[in-house]
N, C-alpha and C. Protein backbone atom coordinates (compact mmCIF):
# COMPACT_ATOMS: atom_id res chain seq x y z
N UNK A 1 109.32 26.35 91.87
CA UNK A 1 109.45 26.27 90.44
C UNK A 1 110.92 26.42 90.07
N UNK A 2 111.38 25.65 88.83
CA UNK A 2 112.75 25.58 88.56
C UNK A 2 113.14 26.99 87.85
N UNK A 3 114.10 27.33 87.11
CA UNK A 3 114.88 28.44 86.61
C UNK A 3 115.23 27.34 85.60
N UNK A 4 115.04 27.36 84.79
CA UNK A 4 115.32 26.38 83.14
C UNK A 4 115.89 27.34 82.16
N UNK A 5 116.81 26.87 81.10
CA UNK A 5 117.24 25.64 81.10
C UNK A 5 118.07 25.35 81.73
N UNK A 6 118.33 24.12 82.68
CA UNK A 6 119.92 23.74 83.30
C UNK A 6 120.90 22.96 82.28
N UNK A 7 121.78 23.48 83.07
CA UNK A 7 122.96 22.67 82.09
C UNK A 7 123.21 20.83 82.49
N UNK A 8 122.75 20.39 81.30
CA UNK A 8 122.76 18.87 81.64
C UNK A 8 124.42 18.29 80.73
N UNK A 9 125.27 18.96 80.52
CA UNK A 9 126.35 18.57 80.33
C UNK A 9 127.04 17.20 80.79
N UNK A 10 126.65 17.22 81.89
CA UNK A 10 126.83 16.12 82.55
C UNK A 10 126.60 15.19 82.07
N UNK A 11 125.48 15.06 81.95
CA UNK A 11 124.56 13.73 81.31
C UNK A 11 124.24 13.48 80.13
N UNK A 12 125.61 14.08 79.21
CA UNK A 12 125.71 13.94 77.89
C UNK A 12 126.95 13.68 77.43
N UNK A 13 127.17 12.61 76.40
CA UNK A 13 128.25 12.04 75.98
C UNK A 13 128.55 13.00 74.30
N UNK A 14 130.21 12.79 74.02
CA UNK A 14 130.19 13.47 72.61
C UNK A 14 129.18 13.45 71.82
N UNK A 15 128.10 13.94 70.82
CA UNK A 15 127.24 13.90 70.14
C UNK A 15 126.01 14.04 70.46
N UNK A 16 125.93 13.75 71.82
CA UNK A 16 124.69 13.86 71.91
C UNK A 16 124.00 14.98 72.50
N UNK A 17 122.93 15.65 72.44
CA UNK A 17 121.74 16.93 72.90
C UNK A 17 121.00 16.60 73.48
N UNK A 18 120.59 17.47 74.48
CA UNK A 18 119.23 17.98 74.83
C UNK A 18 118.64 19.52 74.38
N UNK A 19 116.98 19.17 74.63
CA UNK A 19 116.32 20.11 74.26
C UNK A 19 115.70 20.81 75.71
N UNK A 20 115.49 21.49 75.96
CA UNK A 20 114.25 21.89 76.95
C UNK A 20 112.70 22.35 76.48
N UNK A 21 112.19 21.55 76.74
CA UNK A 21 110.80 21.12 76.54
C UNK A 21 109.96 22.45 77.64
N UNK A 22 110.55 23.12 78.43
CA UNK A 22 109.41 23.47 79.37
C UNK A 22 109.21 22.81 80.18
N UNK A 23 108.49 23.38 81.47
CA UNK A 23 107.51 23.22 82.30
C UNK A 23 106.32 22.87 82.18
N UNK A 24 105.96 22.28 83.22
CA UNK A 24 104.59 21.63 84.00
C UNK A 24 104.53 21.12 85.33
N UNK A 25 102.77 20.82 85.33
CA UNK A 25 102.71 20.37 86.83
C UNK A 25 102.58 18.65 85.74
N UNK A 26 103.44 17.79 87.10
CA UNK A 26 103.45 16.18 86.83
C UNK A 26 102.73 16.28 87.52
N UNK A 27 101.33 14.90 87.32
CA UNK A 27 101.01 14.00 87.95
C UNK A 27 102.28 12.31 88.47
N UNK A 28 102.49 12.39 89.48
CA UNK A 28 103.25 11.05 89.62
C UNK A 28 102.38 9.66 90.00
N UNK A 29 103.06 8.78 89.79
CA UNK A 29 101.96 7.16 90.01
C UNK A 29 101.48 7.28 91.04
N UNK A 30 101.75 7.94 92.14
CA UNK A 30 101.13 8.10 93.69
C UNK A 30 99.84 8.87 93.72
N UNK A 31 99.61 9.93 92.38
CA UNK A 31 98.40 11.19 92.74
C UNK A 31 99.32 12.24 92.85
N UNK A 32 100.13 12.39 93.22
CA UNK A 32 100.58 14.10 93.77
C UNK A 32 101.36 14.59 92.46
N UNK A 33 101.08 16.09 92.61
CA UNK A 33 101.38 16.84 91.66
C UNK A 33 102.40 17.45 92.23
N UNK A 34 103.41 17.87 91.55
CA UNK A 34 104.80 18.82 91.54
C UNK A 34 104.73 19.36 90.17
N UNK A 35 105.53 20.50 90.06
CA UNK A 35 105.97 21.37 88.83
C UNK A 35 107.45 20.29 88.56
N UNK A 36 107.82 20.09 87.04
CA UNK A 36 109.21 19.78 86.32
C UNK A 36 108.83 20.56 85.46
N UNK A 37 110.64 20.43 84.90
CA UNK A 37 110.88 20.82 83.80
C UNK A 37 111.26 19.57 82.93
N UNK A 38 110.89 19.95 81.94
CA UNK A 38 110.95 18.57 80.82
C UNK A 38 112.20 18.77 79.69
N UNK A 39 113.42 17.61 79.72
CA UNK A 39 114.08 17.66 78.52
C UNK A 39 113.82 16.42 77.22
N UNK A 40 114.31 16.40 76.25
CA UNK A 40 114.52 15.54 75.55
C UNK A 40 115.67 15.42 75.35
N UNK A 41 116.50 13.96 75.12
CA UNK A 41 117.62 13.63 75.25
C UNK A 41 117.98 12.77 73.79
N UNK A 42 118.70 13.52 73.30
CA UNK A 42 119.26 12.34 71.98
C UNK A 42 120.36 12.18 72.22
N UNK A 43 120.97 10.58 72.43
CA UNK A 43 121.91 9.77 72.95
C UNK A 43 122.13 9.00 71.63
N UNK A 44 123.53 9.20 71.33
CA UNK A 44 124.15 8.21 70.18
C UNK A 44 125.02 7.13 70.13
N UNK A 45 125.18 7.34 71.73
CA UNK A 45 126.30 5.81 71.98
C UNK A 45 125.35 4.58 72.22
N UNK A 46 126.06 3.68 71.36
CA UNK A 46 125.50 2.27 71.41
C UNK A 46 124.01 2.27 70.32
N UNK A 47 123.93 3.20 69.75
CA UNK A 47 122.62 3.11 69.03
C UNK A 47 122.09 4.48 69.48
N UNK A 48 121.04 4.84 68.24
CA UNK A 48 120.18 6.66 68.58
C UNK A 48 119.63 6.05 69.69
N UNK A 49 119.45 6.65 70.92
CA UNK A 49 118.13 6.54 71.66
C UNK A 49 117.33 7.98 71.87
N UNK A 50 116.58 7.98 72.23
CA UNK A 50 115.76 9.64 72.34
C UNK A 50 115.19 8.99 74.15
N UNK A 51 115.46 10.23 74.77
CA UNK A 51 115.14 9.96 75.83
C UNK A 51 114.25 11.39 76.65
N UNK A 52 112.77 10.47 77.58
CA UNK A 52 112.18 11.97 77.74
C UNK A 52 112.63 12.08 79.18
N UNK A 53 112.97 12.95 79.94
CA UNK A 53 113.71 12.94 81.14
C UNK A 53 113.18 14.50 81.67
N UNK A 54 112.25 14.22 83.41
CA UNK A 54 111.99 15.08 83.88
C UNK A 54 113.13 16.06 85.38
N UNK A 55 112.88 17.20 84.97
CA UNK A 55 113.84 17.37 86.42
C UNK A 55 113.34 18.06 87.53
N UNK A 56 113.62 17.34 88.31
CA UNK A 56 112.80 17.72 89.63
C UNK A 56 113.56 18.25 90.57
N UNK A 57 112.62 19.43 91.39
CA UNK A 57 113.44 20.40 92.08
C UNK A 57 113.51 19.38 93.61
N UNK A 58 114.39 19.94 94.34
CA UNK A 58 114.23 19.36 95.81
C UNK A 58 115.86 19.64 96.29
N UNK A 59 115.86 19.30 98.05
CA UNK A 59 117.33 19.37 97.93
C UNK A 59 118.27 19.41 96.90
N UNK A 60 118.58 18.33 96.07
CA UNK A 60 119.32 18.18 95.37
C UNK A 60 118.58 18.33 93.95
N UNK A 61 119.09 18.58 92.93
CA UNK A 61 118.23 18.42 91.24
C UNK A 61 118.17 17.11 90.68
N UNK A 62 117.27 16.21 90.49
CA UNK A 62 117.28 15.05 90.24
C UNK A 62 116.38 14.46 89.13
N UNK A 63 117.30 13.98 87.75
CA UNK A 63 116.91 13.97 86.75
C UNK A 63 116.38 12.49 86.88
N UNK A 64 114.90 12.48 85.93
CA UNK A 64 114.27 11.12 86.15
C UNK A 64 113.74 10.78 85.03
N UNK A 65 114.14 10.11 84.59
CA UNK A 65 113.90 9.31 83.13
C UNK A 65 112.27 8.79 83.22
N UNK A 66 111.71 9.12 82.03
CA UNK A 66 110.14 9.02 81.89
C UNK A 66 109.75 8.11 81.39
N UNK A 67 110.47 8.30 80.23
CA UNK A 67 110.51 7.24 78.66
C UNK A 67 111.89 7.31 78.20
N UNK A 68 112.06 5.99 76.91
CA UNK A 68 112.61 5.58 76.44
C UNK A 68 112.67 5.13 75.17
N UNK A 69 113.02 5.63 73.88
CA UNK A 69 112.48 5.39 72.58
C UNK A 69 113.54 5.34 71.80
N UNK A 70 114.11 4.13 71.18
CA UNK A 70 114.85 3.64 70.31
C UNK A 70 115.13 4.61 69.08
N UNK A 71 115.99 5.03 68.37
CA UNK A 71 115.96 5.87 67.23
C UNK A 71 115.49 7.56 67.81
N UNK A 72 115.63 8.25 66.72
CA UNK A 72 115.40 9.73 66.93
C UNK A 72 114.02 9.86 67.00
N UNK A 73 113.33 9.74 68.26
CA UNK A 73 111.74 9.81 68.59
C UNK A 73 111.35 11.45 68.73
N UNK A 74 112.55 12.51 68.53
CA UNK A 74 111.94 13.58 69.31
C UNK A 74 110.58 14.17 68.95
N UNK A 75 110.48 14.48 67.83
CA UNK A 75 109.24 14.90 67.63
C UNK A 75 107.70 13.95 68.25
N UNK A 76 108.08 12.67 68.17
CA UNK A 76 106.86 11.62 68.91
C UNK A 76 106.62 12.25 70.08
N UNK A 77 107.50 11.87 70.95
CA UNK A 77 107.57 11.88 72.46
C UNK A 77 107.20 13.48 72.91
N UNK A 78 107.85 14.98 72.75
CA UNK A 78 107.33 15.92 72.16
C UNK A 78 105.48 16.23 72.08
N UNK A 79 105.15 15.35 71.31
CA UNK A 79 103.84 15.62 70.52
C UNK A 79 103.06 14.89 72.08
N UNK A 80 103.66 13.57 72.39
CA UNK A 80 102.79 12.74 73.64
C UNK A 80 102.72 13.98 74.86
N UNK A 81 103.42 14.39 74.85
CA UNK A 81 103.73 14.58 75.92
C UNK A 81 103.33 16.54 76.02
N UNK A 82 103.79 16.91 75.22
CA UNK A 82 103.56 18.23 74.93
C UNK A 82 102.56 18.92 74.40
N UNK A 83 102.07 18.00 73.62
CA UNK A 83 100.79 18.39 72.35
C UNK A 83 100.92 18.97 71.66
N UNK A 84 100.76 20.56 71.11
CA UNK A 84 101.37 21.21 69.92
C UNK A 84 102.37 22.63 70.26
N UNK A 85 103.14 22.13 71.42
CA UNK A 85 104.22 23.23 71.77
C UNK A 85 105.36 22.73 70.56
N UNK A 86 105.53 23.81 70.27
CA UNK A 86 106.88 23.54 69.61
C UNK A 86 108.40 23.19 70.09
N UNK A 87 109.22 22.69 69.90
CA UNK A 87 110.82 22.40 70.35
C UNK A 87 110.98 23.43 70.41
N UNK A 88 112.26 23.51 71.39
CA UNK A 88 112.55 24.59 71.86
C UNK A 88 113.82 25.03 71.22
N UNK A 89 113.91 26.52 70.93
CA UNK A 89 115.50 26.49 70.07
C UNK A 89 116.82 26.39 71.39
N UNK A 90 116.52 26.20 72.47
CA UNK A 90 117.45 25.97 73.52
C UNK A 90 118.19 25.00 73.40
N UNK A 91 118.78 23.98 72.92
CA UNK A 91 119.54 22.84 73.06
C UNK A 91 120.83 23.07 73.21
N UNK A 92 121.08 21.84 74.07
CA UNK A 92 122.59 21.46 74.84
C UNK A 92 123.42 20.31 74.31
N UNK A 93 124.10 20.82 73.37
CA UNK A 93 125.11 20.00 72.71
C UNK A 93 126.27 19.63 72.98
N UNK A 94 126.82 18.42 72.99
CA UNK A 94 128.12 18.23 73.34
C UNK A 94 128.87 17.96 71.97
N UNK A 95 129.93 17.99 71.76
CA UNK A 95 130.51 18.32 70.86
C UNK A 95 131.99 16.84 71.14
């Protein structure tokens, strides 16, 4: 199991955030289950995108894009995916 939230600095340009969504066990397209941690990503270059992006433990930490939703989807994607957990006040802003 991961230690959340990580710092996704990296993978964020001026303006844009993540949230940490929490944990779960994924089902992947194969059947097998693993524990992630789940972020949401609001990306402002080139257009809003909202992005749902899981991170998976293993040798290395390896972030894997889920979905993809045009405009500020967070609350949608959130609700699909989460059901009635609330956002998390954790977010990672770049400035």
């Amino acid at each position: 199991m991961l230690t959340a939230p990580h710092d996704l600095t990296p993978c964020l340009a001026p303006g844009d955030f993540a949230i940490h969504l929490g944990g779960r066990v994924w089902t992947d397209r194969t059947g097998r289950t693993a524990w992630a941690e789940f972020y949401l990503v609001l990306h402002h270059g080139g257009g809003v995108w909202t992005h749902l992006c899981r991170l998976v433990p293993g040798a290395r930490l390896e972030l894997v894009l889920v979905e993809a939703v045009p405009g500020d989807a967070r609350e949608a994607l959130r609700e699909r995916f989460f059901g009635d957990q609330s956002l998390s006040s954790r977010a990672i802003e770049m400035k």
